[in-house]
PDB file of N, CA and C in Angstrom:
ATOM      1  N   UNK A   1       2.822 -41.939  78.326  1.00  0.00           N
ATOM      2  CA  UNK A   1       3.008 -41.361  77.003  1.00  0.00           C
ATOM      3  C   UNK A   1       4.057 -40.248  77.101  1.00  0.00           C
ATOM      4  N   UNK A   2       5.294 -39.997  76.177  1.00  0.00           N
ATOM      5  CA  UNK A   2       5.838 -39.343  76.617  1.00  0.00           C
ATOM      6  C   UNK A   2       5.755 -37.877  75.578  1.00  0.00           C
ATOM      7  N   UNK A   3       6.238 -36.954  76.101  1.00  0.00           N
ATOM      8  CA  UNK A   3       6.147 -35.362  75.469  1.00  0.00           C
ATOM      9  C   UNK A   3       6.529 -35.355  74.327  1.00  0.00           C
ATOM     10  N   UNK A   4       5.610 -34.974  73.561  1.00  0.00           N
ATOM     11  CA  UNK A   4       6.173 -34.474  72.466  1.00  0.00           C
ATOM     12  C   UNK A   4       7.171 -33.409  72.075  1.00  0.00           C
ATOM     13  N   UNK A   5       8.147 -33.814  71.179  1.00  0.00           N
ATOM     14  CA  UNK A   5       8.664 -32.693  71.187  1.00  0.00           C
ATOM     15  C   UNK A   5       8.189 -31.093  70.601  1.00  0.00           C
ATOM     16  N   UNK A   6       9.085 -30.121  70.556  1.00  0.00           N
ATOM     17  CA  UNK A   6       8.598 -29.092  70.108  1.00  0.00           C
ATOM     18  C   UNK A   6       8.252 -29.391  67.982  1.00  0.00           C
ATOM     19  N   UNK A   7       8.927 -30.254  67.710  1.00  0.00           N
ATOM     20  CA  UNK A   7       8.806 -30.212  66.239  1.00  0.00           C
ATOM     21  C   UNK A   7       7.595 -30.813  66.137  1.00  0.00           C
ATOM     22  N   UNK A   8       7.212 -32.061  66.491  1.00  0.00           N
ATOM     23  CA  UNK A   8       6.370 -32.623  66.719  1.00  0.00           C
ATOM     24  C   UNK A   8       4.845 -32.197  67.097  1.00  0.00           C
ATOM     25  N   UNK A   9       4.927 -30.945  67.881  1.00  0.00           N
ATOM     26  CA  UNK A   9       4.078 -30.423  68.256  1.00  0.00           C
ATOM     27  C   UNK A   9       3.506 -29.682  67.375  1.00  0.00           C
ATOM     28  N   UNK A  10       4.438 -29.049  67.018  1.00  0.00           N
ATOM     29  CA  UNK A  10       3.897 -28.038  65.786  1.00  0.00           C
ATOM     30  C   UNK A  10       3.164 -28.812  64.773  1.00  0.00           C
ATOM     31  N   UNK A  11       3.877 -29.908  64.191  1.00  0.00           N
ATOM     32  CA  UNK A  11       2.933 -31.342  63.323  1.00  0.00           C
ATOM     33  C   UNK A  11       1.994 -30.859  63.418  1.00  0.00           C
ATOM     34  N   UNK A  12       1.466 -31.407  64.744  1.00  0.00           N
ATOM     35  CA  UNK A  12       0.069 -31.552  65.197  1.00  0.00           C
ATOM     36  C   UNK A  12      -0.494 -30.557  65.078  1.00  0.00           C
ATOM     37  N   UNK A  13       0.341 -29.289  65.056  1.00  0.00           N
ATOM     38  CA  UNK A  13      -0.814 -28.144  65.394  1.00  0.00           C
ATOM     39  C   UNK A  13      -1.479 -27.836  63.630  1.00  0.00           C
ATOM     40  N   UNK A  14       0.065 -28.173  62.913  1.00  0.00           N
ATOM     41  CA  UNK A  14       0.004 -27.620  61.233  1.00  0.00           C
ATOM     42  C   UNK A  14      -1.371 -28.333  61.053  1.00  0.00           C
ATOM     43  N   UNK A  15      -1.258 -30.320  61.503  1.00  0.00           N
ATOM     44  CA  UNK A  15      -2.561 -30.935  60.703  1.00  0.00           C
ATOM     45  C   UNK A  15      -3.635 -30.196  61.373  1.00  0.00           C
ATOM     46  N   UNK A  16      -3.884 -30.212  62.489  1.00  0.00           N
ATOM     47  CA  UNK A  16      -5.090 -29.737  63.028  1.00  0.00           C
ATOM     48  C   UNK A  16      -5.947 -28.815  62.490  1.00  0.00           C
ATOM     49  N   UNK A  17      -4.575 -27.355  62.114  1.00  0.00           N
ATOM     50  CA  UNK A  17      -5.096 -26.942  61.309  1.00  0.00           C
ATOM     51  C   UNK A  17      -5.442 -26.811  59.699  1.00  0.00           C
ATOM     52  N   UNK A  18      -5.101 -27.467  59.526  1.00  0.00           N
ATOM     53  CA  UNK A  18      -5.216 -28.144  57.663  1.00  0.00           C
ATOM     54  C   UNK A  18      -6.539 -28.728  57.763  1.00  0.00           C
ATOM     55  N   UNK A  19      -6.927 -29.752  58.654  1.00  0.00           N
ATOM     56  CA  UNK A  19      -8.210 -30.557  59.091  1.00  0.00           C
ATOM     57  C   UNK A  19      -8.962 -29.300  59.292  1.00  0.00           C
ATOM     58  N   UNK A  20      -8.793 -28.913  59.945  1.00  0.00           N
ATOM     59  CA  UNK A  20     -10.159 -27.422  60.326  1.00  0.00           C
ATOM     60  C   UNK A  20     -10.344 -26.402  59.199  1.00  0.00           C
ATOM     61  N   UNK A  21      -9.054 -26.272  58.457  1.00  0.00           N
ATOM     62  CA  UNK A  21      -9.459 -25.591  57.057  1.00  0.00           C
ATOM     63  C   UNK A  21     -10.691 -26.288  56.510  1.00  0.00           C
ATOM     64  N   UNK A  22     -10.023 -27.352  56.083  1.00  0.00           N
ATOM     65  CA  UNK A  22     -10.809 -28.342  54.923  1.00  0.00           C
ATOM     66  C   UNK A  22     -12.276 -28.149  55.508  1.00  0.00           C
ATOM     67  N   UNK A  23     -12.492 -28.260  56.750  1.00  0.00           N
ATOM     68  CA  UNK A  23     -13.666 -28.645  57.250  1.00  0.00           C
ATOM     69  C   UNK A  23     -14.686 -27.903  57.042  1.00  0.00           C
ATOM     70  N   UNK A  24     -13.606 -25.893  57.214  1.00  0.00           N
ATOM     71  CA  UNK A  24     -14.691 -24.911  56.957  1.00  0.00           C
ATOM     72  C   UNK A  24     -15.208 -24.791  55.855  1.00  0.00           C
ATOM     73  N   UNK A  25     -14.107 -25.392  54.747  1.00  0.00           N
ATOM     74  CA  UNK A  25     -14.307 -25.008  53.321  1.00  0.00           C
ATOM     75  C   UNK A  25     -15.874 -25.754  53.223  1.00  0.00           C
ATOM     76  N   UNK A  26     -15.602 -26.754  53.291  1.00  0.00           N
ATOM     77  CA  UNK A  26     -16.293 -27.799  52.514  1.00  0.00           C
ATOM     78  C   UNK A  26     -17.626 -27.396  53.396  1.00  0.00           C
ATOM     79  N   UNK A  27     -17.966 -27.149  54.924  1.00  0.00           N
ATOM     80  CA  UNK A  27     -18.920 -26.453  55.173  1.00  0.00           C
ATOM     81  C   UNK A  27     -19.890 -25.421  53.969  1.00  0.00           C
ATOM     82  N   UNK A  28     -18.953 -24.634  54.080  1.00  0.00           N
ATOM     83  CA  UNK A  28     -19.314 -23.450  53.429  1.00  0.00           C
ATOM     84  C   UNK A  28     -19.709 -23.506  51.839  1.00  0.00           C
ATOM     85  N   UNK A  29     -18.887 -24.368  51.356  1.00  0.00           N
ATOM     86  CA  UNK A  29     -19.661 -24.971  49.975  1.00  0.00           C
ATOM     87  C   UNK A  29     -20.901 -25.591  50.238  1.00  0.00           C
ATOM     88  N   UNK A  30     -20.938 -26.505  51.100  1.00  0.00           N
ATOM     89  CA  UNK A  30     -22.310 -27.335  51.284  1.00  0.00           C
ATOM     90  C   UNK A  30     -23.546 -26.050  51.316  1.00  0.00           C
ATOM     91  N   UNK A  31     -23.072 -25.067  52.102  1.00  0.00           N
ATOM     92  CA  UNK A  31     -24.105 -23.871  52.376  1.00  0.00           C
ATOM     93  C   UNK A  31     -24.464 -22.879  51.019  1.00  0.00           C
ATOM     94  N   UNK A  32     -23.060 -22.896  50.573  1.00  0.00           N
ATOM     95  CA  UNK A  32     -23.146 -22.054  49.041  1.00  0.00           C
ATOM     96  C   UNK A  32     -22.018 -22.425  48.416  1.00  0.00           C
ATOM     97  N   UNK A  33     -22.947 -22.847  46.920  1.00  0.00           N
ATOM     98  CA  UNK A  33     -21.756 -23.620  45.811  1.00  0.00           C
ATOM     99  C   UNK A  33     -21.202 -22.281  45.443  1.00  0.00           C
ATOM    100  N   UNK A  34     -19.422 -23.239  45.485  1.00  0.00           N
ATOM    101  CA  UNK A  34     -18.366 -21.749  44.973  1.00  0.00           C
ATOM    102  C   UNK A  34     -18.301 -21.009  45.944  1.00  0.00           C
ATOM    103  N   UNK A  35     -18.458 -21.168  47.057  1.00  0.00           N
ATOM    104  CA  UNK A  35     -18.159 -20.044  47.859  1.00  0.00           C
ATOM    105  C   UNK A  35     -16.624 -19.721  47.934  1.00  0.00           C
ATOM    106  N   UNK A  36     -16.072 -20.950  48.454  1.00  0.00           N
ATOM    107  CA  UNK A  36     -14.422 -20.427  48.243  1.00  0.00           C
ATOM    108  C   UNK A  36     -14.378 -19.682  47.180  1.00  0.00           C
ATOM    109  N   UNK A  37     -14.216 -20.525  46.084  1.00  0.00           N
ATOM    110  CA  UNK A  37     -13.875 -19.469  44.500  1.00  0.00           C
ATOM    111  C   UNK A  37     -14.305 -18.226  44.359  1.00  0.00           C
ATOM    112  N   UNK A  38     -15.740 -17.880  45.035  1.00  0.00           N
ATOM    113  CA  UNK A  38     -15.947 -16.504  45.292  1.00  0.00           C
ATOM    114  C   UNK A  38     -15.353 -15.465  45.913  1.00  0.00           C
ATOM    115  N   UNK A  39     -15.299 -15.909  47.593  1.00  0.00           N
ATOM    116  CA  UNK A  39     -14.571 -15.495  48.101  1.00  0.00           C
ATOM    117  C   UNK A  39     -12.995 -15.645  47.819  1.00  0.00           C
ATOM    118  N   UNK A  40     -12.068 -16.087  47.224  1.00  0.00           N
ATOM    119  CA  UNK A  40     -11.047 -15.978  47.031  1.00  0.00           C
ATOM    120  C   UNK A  40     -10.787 -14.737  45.579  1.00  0.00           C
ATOM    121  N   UNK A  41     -12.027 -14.645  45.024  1.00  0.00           N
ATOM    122  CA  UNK A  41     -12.215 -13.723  44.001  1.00  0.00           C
ATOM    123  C   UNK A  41     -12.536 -12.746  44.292  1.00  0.00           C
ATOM    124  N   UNK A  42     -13.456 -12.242  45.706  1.00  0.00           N
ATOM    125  CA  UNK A  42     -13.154 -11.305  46.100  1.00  0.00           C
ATOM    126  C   UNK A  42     -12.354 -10.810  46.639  1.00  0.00           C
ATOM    127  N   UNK A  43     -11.572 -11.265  47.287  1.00  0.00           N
ATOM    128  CA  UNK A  43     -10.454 -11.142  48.176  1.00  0.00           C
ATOM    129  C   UNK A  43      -9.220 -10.611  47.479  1.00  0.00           C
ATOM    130  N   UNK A  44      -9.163 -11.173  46.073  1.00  0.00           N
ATOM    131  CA  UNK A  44      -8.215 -10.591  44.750  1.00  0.00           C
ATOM    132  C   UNK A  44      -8.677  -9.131  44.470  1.00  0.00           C
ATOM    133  N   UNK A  45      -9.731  -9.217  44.085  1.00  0.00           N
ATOM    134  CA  UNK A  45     -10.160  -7.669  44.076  1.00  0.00           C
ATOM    135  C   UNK A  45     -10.041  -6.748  45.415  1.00  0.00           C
ATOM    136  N   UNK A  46     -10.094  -7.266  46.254  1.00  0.00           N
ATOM    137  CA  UNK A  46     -10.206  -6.461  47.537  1.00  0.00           C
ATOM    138  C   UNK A  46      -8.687  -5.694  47.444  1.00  0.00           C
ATOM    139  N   UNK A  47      -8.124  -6.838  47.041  1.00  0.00           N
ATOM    140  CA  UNK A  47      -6.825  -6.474  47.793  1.00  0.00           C
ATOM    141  C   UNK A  47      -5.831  -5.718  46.558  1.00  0.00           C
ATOM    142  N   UNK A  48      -6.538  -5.486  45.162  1.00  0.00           N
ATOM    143  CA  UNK A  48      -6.222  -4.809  44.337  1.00  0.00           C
ATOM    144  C   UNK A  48      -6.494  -3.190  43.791  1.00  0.00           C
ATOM    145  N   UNK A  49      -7.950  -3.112  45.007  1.00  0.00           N
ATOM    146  CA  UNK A  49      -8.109  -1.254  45.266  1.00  0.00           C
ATOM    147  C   UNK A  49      -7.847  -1.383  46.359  1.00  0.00           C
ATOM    148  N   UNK A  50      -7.485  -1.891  47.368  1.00  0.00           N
ATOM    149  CA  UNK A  50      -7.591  -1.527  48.761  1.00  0.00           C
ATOM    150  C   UNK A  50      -6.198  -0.917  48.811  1.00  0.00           C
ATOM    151  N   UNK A  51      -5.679  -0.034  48.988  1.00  0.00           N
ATOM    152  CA  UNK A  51      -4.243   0.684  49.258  1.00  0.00           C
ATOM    153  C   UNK A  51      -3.736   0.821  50.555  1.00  0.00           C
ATOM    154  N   UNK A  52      -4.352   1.135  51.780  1.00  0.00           N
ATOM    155  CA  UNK A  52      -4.008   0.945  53.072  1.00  0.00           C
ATOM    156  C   UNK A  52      -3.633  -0.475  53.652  1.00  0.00           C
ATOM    157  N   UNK A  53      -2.864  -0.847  54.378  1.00  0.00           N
ATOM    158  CA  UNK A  53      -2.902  -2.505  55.318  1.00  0.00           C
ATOM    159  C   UNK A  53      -4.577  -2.564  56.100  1.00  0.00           C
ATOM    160  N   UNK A  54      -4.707  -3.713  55.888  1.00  0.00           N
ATOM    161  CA  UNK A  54      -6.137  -3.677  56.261  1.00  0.00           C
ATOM    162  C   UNK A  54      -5.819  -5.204  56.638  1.00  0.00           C
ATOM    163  N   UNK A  55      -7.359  -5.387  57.683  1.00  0.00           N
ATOM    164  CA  UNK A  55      -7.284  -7.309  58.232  1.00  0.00           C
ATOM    165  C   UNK A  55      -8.457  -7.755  57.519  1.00  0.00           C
ATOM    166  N   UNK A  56      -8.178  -8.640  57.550  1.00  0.00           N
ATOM    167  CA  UNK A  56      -9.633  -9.854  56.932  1.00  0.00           C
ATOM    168  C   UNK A  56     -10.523  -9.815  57.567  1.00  0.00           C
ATOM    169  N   UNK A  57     -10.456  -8.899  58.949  1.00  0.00           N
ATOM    170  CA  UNK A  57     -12.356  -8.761  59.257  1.00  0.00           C
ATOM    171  C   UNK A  57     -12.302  -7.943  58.220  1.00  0.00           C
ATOM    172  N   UNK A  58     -11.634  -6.474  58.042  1.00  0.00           N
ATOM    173  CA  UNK A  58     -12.141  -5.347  57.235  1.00  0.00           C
ATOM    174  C   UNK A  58     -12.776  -6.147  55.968  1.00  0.00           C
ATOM    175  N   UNK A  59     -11.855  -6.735  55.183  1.00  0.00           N
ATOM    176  CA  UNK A  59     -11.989  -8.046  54.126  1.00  0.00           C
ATOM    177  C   UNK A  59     -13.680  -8.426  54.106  1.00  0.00           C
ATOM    178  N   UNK A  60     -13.909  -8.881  55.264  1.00  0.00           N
ATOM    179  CA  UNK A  60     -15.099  -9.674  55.405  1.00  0.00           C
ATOM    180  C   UNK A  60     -16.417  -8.730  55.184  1.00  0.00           C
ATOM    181  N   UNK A  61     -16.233  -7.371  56.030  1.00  0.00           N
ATOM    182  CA  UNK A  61     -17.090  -6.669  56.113  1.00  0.00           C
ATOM    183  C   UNK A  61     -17.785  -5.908  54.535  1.00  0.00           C
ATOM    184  N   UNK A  62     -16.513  -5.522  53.579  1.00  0.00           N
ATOM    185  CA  UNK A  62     -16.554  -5.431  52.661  1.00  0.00           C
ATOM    186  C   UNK A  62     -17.191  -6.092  51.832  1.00  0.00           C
ATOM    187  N   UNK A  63     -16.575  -7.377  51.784  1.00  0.00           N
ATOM    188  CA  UNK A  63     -16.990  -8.354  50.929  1.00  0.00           C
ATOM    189  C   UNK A  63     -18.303  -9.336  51.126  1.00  0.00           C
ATOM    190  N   UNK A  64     -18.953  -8.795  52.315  1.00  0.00           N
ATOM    191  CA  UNK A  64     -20.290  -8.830  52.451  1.00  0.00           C
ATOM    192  C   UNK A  64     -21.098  -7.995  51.966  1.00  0.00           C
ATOM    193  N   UNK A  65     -20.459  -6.481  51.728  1.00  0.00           N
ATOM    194  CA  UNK A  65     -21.324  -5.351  51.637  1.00  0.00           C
ATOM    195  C   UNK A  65     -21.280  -5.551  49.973  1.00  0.00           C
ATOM    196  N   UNK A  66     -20.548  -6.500  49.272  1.00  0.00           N
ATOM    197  CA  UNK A  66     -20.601  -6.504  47.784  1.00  0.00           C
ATOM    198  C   UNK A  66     -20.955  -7.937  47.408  1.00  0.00           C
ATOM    199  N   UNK A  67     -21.869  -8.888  48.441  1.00  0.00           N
ATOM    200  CA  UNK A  67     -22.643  -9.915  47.812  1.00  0.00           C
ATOM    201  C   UNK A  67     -21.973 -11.345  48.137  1.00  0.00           C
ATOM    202  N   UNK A  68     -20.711 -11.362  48.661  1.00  0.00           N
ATOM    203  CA  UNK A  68     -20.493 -12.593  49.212  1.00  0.00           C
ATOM    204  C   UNK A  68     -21.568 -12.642  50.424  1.00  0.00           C
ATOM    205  N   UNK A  69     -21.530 -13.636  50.934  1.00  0.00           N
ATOM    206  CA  UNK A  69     -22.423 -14.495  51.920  1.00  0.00           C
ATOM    207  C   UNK A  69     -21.799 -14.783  52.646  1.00  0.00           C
ATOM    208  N   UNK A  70     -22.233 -14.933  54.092  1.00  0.00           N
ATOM    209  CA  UNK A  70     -20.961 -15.405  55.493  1.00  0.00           C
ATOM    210  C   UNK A  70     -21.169 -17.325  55.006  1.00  0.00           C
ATOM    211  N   UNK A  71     -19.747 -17.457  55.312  1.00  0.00           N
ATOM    212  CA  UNK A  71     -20.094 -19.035  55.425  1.00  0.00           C
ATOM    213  C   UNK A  71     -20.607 -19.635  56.803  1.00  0.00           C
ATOM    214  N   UNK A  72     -20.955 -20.604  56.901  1.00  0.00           N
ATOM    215  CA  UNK A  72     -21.149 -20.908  58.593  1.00  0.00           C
ATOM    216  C   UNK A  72     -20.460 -20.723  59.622  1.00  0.00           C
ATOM    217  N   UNK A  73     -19.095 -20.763  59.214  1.00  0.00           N
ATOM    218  CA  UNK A  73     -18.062 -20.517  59.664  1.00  0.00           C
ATOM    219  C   UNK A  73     -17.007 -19.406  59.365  1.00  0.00           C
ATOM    220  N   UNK A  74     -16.954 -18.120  60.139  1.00  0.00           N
ATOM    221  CA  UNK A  74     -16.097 -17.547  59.590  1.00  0.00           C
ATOM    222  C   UNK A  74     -14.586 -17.976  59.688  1.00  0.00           C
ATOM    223  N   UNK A  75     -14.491 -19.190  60.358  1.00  0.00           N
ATOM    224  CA  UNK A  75     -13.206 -19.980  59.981  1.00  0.00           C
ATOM    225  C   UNK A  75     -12.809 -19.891  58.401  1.00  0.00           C
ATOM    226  N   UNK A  76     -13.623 -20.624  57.800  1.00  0.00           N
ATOM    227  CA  UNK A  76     -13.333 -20.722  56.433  1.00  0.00           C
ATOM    228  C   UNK A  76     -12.694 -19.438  55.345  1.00  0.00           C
ATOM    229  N   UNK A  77     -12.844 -18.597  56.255  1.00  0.00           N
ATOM    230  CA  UNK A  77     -12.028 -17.351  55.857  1.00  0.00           C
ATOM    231  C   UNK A  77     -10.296 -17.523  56.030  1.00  0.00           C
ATOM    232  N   UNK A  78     -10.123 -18.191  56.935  1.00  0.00           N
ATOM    233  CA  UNK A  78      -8.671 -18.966  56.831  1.00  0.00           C
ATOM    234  C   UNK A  78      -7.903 -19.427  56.063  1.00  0.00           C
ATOM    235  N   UNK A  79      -9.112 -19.979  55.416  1.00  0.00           N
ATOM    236  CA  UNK A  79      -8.262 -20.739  53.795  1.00  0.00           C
ATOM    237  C   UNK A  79      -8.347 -20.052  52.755  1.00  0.00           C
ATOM    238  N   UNK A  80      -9.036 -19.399  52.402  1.00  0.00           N
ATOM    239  CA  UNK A  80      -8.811 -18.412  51.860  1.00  0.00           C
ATOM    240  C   UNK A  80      -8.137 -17.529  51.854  1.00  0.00           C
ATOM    241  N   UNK A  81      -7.715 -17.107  53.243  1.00  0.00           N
ATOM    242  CA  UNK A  81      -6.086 -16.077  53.577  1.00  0.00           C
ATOM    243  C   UNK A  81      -5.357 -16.810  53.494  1.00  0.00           C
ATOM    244  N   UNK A  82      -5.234 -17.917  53.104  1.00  0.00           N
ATOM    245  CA  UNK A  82      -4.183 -18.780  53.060  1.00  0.00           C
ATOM    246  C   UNK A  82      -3.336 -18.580  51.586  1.00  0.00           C
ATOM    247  N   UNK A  83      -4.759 -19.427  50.889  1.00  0.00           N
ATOM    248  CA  UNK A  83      -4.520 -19.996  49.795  1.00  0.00           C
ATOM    249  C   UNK A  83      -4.051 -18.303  48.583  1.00  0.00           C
ATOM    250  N   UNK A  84      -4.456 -17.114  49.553  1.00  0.00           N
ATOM    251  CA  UNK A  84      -3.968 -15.909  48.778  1.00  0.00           C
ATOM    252  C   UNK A  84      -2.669 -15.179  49.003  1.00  0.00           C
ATOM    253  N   UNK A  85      -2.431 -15.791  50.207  1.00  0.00           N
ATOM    254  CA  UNK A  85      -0.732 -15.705  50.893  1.00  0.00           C
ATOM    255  C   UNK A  85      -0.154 -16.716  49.915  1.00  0.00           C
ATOM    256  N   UNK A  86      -0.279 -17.994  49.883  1.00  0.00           N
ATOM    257  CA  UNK A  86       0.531 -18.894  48.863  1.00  0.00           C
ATOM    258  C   UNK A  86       0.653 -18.703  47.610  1.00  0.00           C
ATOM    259  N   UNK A  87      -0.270 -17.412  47.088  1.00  0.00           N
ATOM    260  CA  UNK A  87      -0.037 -17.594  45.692  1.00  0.00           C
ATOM    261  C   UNK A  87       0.017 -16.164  45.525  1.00  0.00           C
ATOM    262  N   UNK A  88       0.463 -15.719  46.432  1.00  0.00           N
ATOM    263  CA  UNK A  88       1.483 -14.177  46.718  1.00  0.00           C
ATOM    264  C   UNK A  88       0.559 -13.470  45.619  1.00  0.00           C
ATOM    265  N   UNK A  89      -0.987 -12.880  46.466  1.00  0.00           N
ATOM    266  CA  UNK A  89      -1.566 -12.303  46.307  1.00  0.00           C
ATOM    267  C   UNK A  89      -1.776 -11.018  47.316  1.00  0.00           C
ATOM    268  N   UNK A  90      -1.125 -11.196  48.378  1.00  0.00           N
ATOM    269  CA  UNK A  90      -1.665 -10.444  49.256  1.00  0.00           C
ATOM    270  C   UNK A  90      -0.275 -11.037  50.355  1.00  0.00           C
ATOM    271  N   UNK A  91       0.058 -10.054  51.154  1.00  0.00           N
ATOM    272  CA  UNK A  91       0.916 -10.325  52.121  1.00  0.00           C
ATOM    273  C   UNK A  91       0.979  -9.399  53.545  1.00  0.00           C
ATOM    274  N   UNK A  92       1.781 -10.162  54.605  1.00  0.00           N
ATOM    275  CA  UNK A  92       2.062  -9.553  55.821  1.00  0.00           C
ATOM    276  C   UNK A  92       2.747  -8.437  56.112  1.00  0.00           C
ATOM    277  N   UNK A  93       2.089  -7.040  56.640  1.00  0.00           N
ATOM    278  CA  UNK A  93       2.795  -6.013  56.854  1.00  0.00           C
ATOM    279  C   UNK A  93       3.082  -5.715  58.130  1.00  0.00           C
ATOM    280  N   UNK A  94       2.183  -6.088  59.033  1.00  0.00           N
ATOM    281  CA  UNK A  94       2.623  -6.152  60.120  1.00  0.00           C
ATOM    282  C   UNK A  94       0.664  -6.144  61.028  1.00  0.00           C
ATOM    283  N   UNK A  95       0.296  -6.241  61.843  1.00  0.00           N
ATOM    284  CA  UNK A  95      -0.531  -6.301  62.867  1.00  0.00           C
ATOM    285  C   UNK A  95      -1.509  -5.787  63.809  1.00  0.00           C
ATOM    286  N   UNK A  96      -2.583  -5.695  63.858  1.00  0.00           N
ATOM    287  CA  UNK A  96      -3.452  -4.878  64.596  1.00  0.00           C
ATOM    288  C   UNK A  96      -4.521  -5.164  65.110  1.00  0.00           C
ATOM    289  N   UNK A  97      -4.953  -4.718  66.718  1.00  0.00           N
ATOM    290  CA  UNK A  97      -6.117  -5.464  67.097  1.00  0.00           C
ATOM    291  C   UNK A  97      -7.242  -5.398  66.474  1.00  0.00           C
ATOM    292  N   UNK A  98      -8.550  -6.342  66.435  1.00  0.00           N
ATOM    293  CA  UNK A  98      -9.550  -6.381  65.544  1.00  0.00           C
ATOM    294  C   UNK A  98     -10.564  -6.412  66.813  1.00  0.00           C
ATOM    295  N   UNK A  99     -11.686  -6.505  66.364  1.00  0.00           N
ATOM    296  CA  UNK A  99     -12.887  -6.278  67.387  1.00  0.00           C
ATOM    297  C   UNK A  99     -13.357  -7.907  67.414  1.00  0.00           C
ATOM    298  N   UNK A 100     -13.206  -8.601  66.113  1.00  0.00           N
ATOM    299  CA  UNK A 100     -13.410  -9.972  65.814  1.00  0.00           C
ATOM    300  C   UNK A 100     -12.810 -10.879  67.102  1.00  0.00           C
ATOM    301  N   UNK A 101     -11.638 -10.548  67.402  1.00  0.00           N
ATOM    302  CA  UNK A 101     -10.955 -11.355  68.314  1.00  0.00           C
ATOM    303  C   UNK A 101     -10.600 -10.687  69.747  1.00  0.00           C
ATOM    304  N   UNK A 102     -11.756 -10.040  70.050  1.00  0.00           N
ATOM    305  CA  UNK A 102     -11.571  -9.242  71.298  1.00  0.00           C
ATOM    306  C   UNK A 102     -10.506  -8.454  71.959  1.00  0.00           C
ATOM    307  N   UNK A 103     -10.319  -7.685  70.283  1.00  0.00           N
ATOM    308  CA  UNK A 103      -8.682  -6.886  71.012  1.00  0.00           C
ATOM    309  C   UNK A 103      -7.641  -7.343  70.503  1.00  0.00           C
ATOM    310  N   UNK A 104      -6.970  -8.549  70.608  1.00  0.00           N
ATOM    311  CA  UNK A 104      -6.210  -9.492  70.103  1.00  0.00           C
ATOM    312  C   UNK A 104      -5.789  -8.941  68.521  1.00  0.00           C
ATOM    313  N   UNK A 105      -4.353  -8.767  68.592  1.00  0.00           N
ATOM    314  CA  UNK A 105      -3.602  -8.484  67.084  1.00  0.00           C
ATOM    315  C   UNK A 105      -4.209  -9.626  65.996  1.00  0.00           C
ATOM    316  N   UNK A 106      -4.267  -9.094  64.799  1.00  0.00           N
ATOM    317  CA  UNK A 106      -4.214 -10.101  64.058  1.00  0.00           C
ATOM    318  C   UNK A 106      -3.435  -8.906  62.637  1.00  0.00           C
ATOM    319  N   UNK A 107      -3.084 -10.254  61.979  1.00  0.00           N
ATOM    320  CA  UNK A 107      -2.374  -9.620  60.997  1.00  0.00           C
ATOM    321  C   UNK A 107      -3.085  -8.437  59.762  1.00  0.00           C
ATOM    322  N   UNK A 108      -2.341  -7.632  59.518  1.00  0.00           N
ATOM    323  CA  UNK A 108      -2.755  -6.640  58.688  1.00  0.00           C
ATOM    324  C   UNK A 108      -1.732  -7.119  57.039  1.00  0.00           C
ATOM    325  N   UNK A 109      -2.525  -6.548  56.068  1.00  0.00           N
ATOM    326  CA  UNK A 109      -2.493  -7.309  54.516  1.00  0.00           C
ATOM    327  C   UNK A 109      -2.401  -6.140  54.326  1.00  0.00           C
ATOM    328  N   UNK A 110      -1.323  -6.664  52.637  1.00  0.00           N
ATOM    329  CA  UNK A 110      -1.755  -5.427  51.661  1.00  0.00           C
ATOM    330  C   UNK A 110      -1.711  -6.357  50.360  1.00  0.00           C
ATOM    331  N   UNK A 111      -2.171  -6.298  49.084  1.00  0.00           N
ATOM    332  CA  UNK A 111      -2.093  -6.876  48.431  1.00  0.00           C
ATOM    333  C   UNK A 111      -0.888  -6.682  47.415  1.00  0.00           C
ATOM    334  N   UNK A 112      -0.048  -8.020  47.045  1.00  0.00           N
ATOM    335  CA  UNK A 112       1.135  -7.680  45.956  1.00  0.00           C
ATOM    336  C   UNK A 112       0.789  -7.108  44.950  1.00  0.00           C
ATOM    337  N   UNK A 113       1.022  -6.178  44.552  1.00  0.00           N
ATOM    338  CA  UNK A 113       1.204  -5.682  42.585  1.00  0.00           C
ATOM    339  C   UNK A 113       1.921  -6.995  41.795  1.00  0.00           C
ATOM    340  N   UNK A 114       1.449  -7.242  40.616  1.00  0.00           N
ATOM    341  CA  UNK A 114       2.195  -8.235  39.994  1.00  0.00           C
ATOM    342  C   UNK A 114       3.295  -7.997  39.251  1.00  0.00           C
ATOM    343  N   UNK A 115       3.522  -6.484  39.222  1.00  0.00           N
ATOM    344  CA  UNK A 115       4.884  -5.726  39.517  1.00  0.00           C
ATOM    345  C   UNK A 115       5.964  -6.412  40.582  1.00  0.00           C
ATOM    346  N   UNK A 116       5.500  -6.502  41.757  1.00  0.00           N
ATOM    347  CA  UNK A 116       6.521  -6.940  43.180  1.00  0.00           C
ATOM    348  C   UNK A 116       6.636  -8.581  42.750  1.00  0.00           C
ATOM    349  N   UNK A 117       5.702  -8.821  41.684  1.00  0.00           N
ATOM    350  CA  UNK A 117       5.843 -10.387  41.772  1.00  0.00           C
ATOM    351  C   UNK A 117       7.159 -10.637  41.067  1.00  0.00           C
ATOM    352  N   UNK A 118       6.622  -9.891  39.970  1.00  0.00           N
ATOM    353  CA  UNK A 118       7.820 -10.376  38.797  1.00  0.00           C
ATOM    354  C   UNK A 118       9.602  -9.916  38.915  1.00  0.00           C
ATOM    355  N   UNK A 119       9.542  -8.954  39.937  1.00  0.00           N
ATOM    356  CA  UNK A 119      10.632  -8.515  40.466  1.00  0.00           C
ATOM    357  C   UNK A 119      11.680  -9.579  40.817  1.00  0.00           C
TER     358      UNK A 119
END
């Protein structure tokens, strides 16, 4: 079998992870109806008082302490940072280790004004 290339690779990595989105989502609905829609509704609000760059553990911790529910997977928190990056709700400022990922950077958010949108 021969090597994939580097474009190719990435493919694989994009579906893999598209497949593992879907997977958490739909988990996490099975566990609690609307959970995405919730959580993506909190996550709008979060990121509309939150004024400092902050990560999606902070996100999580919060948005537990105001009635969302963990999904089975805190994967499924993925698609949800996703689907709020794509619809330029919230964006990349730059990076910081989390306790979630043992140290390991992960990205830090701030949420767009719909001011910066319409710009």
């Amino acid at each position: 079998m021969p090597t994939p290339t580097r474009s190719e690779a990435f493919a694989a990595a994009r579906t893999r992870r598209e497949r593992g989105i879907v997977t958490s989502i739909l988990n996490a609905e099975r566990n609690s109806r609307h959970w995405a829609d919730r959580a993506f509704a909190s996550l709008c609000q979060y990121a509309a008082i939150k004024r400092k760059p902050w990560t999606i553990e902070q996100f999580r911790w919060w948005a537990r302490d105001h009635g969302l529910d963990d999904p089975p997977s805190l994967r499924a928190f993925g698609g949800i940072t996703l689907r709020a990056l794509h619809r330029e709700v919230i964006k990349v400022v730059g990076y910081a280790p989390t306790a979630a990922s043992n140290g390991s950077r992960k990205a830090l958010y701030v949420g767009v004004s719909r001011m910066e949108i319409t710009d």
